[in-house]
N, C-alpha and C. Protein backbone atom coordinates (compact mmCIF):
# COMPACT_ATOMS: atom_id res chain seq x y z
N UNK A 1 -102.04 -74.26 1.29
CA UNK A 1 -102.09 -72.92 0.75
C UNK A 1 -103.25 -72.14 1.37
N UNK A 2 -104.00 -72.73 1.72
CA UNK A 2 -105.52 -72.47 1.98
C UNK A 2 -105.24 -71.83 3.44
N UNK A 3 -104.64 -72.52 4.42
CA UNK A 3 -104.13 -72.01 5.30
C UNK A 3 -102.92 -71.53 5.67
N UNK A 4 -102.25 -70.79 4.50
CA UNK A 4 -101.67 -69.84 4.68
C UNK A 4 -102.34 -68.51 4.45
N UNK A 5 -103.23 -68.52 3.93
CA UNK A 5 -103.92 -67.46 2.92
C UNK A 5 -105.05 -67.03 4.40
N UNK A 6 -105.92 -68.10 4.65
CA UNK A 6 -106.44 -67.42 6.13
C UNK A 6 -105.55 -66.76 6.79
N UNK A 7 -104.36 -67.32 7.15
CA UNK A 7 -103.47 -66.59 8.48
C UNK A 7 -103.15 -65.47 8.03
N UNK A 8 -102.52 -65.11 7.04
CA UNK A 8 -102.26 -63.75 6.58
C UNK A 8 -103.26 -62.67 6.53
N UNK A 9 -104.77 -63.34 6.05
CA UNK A 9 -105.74 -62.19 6.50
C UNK A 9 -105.90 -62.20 7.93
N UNK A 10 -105.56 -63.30 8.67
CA UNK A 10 -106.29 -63.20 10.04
C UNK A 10 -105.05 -61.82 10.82
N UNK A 11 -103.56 -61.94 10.13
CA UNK A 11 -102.81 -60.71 10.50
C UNK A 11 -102.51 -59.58 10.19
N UNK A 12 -103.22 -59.33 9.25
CA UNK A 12 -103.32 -58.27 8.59
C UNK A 12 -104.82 -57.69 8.99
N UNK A 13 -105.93 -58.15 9.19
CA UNK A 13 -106.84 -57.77 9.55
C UNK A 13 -107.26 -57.65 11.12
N UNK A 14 -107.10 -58.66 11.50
CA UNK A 14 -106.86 -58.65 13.34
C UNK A 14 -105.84 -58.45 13.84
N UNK A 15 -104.88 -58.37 13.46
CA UNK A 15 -103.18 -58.12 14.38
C UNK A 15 -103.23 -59.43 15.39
N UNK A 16 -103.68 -60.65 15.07
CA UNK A 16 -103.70 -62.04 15.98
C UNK A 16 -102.39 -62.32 15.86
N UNK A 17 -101.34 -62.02 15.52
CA UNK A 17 -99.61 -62.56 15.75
C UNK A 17 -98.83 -61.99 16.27
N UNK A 18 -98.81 -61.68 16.98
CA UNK A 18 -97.75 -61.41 17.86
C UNK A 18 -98.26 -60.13 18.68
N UNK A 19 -97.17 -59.24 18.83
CA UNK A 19 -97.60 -57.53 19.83
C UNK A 19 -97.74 -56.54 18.55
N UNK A 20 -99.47 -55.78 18.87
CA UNK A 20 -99.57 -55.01 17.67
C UNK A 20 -98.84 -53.69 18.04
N UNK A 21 -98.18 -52.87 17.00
CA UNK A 21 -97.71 -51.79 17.18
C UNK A 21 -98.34 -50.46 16.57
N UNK A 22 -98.44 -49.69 17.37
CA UNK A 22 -99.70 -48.46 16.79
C UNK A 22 -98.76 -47.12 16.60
N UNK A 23 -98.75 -46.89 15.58
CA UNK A 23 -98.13 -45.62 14.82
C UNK A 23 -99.25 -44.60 14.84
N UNK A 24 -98.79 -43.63 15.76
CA UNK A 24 -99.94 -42.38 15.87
C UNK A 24 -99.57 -41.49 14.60
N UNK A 25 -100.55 -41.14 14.26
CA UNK A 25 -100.41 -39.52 12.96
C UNK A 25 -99.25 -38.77 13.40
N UNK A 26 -98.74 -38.10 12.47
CA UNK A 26 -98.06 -36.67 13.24
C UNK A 26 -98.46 -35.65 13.88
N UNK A 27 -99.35 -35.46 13.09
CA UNK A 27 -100.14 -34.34 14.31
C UNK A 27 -101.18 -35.03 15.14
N UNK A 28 -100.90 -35.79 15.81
CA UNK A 28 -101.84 -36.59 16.87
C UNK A 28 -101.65 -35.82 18.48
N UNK A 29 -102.67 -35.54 19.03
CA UNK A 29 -102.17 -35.11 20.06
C UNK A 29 -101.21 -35.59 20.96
N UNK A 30 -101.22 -37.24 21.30
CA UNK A 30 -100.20 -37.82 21.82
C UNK A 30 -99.07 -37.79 21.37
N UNK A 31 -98.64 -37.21 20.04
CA UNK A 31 -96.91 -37.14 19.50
C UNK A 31 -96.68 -36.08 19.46
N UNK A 32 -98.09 -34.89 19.56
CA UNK A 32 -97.56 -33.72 19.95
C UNK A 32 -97.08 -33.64 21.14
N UNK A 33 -97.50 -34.35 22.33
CA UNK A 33 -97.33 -33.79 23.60
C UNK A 33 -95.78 -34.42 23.84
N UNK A 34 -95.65 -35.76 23.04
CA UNK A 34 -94.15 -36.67 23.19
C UNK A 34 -93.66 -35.64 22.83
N UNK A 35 -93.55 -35.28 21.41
CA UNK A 35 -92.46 -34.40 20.61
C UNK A 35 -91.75 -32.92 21.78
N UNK A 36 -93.15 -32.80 22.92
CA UNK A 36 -92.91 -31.18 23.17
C UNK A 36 -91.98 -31.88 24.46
N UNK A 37 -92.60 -33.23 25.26
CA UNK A 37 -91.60 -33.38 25.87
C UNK A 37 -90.02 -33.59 26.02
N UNK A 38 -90.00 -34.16 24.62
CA UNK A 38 -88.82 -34.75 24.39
C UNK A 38 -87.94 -33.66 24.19
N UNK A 39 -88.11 -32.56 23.65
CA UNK A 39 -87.77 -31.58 23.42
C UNK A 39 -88.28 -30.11 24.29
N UNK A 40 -88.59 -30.29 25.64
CA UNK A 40 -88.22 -29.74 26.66
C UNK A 40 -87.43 -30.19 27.18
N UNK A 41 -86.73 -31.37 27.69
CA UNK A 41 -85.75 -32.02 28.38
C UNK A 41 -84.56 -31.01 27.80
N UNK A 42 -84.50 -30.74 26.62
CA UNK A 42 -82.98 -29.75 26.25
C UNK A 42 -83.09 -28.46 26.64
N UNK A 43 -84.44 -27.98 26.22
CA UNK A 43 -84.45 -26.76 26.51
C UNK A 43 -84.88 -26.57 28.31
N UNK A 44 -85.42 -26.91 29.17
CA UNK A 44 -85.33 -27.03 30.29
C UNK A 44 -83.72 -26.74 30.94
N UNK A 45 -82.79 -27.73 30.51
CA UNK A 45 -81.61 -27.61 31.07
C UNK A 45 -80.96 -27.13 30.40
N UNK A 46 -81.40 -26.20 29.49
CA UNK A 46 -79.97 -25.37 28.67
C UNK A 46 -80.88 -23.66 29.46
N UNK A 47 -81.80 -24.05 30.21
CA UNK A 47 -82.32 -22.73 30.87
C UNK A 47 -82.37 -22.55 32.15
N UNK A 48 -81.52 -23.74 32.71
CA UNK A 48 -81.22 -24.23 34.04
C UNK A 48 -83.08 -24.03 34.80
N UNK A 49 -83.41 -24.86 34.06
CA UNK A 49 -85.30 -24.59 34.94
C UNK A 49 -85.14 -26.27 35.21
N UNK A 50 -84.70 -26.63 36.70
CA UNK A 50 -84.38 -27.72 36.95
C UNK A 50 -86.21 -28.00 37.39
N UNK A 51 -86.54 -26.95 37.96
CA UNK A 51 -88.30 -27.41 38.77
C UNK A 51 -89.04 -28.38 37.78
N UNK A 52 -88.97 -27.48 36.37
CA UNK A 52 -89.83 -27.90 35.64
C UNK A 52 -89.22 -29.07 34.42
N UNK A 53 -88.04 -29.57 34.88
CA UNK A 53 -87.33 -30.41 34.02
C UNK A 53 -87.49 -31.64 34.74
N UNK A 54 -87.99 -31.51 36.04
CA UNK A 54 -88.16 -32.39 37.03
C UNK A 54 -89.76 -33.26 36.89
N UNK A 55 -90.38 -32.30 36.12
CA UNK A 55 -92.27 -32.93 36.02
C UNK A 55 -91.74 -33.35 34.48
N UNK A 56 -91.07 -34.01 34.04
CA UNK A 56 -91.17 -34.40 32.52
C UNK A 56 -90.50 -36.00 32.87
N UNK A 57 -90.05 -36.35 34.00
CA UNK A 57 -89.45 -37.34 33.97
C UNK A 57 -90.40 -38.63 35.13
N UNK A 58 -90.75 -39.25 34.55
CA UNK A 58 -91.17 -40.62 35.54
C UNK A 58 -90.12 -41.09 36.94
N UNK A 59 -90.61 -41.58 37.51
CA UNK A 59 -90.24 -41.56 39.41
C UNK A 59 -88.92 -42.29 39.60
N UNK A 60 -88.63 -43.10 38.18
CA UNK A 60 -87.27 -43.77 38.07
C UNK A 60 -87.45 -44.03 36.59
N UNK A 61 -85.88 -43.41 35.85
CA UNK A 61 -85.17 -43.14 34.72
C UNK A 61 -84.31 -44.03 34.62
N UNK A 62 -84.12 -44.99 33.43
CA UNK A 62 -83.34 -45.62 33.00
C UNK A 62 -82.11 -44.95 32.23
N UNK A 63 -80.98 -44.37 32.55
CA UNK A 63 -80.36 -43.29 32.16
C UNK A 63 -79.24 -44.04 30.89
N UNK A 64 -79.02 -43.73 30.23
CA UNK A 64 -78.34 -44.56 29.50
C UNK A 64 -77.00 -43.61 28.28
N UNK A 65 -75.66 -43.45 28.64
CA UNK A 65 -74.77 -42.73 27.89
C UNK A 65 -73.77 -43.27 27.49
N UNK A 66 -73.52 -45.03 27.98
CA UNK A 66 -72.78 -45.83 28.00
C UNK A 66 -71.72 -45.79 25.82
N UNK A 67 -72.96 -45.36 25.25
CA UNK A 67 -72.03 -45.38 24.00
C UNK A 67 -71.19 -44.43 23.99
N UNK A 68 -71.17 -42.77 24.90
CA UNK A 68 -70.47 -41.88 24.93
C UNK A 68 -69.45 -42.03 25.92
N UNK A 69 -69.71 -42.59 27.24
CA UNK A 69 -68.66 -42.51 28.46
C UNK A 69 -67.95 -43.81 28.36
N UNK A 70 -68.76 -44.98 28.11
CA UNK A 70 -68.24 -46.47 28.81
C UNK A 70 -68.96 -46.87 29.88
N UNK A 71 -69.72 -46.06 30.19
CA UNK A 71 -69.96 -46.42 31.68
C UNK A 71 -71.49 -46.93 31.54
N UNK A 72 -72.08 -48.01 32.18
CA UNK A 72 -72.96 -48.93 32.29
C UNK A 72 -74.71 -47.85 32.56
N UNK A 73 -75.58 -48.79 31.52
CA UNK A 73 -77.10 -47.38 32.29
C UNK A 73 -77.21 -47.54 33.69
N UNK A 74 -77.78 -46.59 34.13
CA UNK A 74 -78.25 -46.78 35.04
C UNK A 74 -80.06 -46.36 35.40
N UNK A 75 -79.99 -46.89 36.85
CA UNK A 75 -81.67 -46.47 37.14
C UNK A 75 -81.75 -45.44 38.05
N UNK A 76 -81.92 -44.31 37.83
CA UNK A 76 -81.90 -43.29 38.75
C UNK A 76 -83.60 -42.40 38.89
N UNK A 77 -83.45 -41.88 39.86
CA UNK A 77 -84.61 -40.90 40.50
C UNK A 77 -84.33 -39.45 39.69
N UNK A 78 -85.09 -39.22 39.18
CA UNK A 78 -84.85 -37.68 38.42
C UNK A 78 -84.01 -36.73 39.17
N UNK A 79 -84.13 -36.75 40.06
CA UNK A 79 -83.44 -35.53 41.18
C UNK A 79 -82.29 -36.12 41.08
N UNK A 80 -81.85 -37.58 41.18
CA UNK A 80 -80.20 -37.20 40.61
C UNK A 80 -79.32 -36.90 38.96
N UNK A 81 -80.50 -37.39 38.39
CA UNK A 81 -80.09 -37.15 37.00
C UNK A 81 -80.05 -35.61 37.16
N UNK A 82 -80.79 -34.36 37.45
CA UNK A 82 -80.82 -33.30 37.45
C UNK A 82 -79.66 -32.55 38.52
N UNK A 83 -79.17 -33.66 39.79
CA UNK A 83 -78.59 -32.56 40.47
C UNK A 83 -76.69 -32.97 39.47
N UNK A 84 -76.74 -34.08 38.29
CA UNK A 84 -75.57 -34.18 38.07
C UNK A 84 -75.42 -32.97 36.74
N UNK A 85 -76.95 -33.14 36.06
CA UNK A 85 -76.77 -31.56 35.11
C UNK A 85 -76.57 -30.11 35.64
N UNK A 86 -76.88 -29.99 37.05
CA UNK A 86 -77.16 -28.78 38.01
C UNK A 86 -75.25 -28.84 38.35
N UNK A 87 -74.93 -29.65 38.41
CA UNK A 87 -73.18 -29.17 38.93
C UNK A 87 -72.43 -29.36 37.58
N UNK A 88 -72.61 -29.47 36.16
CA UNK A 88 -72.41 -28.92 34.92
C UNK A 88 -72.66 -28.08 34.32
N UNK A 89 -73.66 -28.39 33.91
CA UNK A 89 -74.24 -27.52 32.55
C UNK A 89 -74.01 -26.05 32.95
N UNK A 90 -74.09 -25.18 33.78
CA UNK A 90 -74.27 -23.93 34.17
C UNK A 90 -73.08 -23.71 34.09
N UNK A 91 -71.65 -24.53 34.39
CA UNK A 91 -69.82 -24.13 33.89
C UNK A 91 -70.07 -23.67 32.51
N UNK A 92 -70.81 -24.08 31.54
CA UNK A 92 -70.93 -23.19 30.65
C UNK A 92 -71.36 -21.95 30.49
N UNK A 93 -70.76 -20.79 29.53
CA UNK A 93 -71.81 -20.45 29.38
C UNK A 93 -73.09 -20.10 28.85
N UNK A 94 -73.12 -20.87 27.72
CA UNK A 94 -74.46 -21.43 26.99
C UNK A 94 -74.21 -22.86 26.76
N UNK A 95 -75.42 -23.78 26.23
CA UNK A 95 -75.47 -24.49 26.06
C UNK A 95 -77.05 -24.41 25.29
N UNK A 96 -76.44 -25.69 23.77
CA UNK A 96 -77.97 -25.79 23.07
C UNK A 96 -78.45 -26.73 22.65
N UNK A 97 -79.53 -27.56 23.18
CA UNK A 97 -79.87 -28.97 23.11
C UNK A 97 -80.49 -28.63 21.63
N UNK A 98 -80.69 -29.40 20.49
CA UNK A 98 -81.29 -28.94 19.67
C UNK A 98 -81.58 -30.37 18.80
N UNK A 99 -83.05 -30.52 19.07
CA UNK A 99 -83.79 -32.12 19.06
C UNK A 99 -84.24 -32.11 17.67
N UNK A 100 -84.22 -33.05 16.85
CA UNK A 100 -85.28 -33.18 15.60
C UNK A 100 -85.15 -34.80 15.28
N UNK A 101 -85.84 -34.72 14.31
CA UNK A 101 -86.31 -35.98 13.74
C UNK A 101 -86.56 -36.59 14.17
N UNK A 102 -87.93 -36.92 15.05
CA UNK A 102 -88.71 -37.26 15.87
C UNK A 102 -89.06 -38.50 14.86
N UNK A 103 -89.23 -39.61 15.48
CA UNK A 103 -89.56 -40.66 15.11
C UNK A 103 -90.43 -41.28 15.63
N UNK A 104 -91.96 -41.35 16.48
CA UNK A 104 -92.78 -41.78 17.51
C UNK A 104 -93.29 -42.54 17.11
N UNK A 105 -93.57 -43.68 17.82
CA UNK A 105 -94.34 -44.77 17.84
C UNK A 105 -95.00 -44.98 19.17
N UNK A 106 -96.61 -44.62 19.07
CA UNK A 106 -97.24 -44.79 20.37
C UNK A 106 -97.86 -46.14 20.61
N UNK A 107 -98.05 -46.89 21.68
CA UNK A 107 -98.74 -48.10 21.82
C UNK A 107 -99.85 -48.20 23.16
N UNK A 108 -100.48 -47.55 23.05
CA UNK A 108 -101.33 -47.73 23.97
C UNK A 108 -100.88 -46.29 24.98
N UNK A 109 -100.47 -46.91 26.37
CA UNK A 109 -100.01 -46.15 27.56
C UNK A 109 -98.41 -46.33 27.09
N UNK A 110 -98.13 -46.48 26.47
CA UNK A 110 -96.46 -46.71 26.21
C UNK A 110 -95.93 -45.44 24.83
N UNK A 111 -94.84 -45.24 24.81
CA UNK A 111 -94.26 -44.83 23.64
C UNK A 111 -92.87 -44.87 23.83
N UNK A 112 -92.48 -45.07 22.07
CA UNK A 112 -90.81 -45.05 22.10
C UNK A 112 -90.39 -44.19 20.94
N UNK A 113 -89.48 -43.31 21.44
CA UNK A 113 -89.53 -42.05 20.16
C UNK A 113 -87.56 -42.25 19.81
N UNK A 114 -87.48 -41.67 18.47
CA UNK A 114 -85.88 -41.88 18.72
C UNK A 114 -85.96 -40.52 17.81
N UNK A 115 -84.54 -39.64 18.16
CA UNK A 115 -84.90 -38.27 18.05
C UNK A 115 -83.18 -37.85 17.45
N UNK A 116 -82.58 -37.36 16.65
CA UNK A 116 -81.37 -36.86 16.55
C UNK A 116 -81.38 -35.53 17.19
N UNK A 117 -79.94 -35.18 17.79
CA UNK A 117 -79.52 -34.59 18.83
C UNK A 117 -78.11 -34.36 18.68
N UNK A 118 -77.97 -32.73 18.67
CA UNK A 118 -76.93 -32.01 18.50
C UNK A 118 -76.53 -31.05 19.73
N UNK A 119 -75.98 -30.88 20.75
CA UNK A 119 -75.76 -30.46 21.89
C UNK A 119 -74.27 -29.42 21.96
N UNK A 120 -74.81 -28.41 21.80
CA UNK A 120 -73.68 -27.29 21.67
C UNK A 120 -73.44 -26.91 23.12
N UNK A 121 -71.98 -26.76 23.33
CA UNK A 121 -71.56 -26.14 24.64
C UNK A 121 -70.66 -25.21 24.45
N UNK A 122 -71.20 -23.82 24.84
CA UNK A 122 -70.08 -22.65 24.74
C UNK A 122 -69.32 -22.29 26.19
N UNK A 123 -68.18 -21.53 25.39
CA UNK A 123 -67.16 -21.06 26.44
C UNK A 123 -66.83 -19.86 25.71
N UNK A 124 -67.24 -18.82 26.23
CA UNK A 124 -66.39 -17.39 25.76
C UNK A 124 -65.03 -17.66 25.47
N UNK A 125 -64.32 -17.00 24.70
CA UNK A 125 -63.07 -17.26 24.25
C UNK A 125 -62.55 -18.15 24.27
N UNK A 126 -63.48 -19.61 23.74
CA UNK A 126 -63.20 -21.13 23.79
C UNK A 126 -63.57 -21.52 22.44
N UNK A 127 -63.47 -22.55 21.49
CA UNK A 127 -63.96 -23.04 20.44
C UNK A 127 -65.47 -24.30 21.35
N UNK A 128 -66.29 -23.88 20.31
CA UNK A 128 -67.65 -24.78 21.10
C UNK A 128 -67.36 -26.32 21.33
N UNK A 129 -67.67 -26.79 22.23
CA UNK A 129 -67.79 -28.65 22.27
C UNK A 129 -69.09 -28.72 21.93
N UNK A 130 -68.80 -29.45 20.74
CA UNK A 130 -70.37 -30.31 20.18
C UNK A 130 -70.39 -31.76 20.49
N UNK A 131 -71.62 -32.17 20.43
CA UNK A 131 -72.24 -33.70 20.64
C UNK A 131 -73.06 -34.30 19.78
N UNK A 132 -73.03 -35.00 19.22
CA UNK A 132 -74.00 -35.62 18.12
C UNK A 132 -74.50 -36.89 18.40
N UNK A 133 -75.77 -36.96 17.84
CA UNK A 133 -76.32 -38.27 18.42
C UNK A 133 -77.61 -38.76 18.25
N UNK A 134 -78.04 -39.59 17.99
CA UNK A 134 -79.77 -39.85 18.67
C UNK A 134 -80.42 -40.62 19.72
N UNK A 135 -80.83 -39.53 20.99
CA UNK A 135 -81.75 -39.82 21.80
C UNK A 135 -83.03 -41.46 21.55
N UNK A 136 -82.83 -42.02 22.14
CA UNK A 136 -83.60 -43.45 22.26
C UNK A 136 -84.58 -43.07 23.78
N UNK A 137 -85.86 -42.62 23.26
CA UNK A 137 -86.51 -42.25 24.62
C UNK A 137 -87.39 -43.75 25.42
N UNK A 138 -88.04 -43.75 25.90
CA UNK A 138 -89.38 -44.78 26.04
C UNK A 138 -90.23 -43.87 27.19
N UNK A 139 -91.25 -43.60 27.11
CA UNK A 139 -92.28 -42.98 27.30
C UNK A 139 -93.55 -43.35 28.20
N UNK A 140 -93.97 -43.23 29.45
CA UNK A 140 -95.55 -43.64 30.23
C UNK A 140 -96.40 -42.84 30.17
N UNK A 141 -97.65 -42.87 29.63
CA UNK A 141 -98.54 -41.94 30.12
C UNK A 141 -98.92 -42.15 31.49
N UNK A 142 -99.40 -41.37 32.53
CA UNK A 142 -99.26 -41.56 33.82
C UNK A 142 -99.98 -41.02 34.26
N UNK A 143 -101.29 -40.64 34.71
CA UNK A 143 -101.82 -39.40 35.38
C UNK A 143 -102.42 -38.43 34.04
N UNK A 144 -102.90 -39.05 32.58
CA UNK A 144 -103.05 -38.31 31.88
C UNK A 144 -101.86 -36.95 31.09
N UNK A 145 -100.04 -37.94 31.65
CA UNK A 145 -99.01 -37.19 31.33
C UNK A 145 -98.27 -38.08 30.58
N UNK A 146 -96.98 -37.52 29.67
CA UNK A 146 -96.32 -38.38 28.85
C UNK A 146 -95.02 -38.18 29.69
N UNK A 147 -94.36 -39.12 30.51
CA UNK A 147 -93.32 -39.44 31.42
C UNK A 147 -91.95 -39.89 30.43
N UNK A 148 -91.61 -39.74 30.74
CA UNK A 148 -89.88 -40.28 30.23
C UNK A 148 -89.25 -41.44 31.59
N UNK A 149 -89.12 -42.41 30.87
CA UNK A 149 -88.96 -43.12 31.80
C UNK A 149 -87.47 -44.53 31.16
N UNK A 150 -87.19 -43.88 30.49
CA UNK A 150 -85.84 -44.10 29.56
C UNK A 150 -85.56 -43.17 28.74
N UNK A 151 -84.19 -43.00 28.74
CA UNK A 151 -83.16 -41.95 27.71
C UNK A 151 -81.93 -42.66 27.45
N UNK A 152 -81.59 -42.64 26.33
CA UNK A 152 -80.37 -43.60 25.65
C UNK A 152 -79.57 -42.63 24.85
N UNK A 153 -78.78 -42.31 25.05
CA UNK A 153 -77.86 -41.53 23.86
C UNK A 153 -77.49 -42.73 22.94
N UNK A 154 -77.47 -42.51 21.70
CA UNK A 154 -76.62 -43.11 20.98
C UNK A 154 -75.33 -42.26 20.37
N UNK A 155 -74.36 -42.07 20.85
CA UNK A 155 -73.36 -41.31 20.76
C UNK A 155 -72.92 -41.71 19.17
N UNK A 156 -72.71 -40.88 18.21
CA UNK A 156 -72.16 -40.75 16.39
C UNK A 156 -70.76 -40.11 16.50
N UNK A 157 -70.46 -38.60 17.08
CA UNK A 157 -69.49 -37.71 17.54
C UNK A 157 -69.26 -36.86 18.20
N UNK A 158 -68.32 -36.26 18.76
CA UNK A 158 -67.97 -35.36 19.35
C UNK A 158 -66.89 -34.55 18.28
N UNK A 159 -66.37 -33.36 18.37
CA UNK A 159 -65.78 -32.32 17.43
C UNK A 159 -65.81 -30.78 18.79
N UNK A 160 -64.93 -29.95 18.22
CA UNK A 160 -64.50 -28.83 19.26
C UNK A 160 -63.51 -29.04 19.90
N UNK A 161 -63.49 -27.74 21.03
CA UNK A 161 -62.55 -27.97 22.11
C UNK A 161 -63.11 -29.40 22.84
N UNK A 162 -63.06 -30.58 23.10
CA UNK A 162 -62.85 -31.55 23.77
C UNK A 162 -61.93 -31.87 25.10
N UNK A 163 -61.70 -30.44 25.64
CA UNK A 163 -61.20 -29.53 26.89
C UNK A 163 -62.53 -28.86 27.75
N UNK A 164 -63.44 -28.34 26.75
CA UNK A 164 -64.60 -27.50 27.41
C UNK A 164 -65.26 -28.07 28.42
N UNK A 165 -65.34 -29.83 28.46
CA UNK A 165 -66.02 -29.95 29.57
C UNK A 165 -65.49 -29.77 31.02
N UNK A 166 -63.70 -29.78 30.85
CA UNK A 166 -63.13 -30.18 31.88
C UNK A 166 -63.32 -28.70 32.44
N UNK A 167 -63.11 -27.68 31.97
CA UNK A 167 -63.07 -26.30 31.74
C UNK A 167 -64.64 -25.81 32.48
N UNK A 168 -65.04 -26.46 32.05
CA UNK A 168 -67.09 -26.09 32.88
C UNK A 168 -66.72 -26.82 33.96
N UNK A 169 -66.19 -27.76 34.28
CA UNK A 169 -66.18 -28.29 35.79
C UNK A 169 -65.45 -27.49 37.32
N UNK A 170 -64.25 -27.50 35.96
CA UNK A 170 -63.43 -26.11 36.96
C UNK A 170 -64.08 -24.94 37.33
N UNK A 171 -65.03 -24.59 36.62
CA UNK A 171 -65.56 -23.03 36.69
C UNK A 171 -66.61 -23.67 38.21
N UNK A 172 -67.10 -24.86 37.79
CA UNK A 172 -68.47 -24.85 39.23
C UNK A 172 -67.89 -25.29 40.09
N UNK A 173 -66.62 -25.75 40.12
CA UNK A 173 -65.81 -25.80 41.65
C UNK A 173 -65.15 -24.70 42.62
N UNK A 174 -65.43 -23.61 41.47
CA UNK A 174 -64.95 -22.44 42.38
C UNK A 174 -65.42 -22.44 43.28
């Protein structure tokens, strides 16, 4: 008993078992700067500002949509994740990333945030395609920056025209 009673203070007081995990405040500067990134990534590409959607992402992205398409993550270079939103997103003509419930957990140089995510796509005289979901980020500080260096959709639903995307593709093949 005696040494159970040490070990439990020794983990509760030293974090000696296993990997400690550090929960920053909410208003901590580091979950401010996560929160603003995580939530530039939508607004960036619903404003087609590919330049600056391009400094939020680490040098290789673990891309991950496999619960929405089928199709396997992958590891890509930001510039292609951006040139595949650059021959979409703009067939619309709006689109509204719209991020909340930020969930952050910082650990040092690391963070992993998971975020719900509602993604509106308009078409003039179209009914909207929506997306529902929560974002699974993982995070580097790098250079005194908070990098994205994984994105996971967890796909919940889709609802709308479920035509609109095919409809935005046609429009950027003109």
């Amino acid at each position: 008993m005696k040494t159970i009673i040490i070990m439990l203070t020794c983990v509760f007081l030293f974090g000696c078992a296993g990997h400690r995990q550090v929960t920053a405040t909410p208003d901590s500067d580091d979950v401010i700067t996560i929160r603003k990134t995580i939530d530039r990534v939508g607004l960036y590409a619903d404003q087609h500002r590919w330049q600056d959607l391009r400094q939020l992402f680490a040098d290789r992205v673990r891309l991950d949509y496999s619960s929405m398409t089928g199709k396997p993550a992958e590891m890509l270079h930001p510039e292609k994740i951006i040139d595949r939103w650059k021959s979409f997103l703009p067939g619309f003509d709006r689109t509204h990333h719209y991020m909340t419930n930020h969930d952050i957990v910082v650990d040092g140089d690391q963070a992993r945030s998971t975020t719900t995510v509602q993604a509106v796509h308009f078409i003039k005289d179209h009914e909207t395609w929506n997306v529902y979901g929560t974002y699974e980020h993982h995070l580097l500080r790098s250079g005194g920056q908070w990098k994205i260096d994984e994105m996971t959709l967890m796909f919940t639903f889709m609802e709308g025209d479920l035509d609109l995307p095919k409809i935005a593709m046609e429009r950027m093949n003109k």
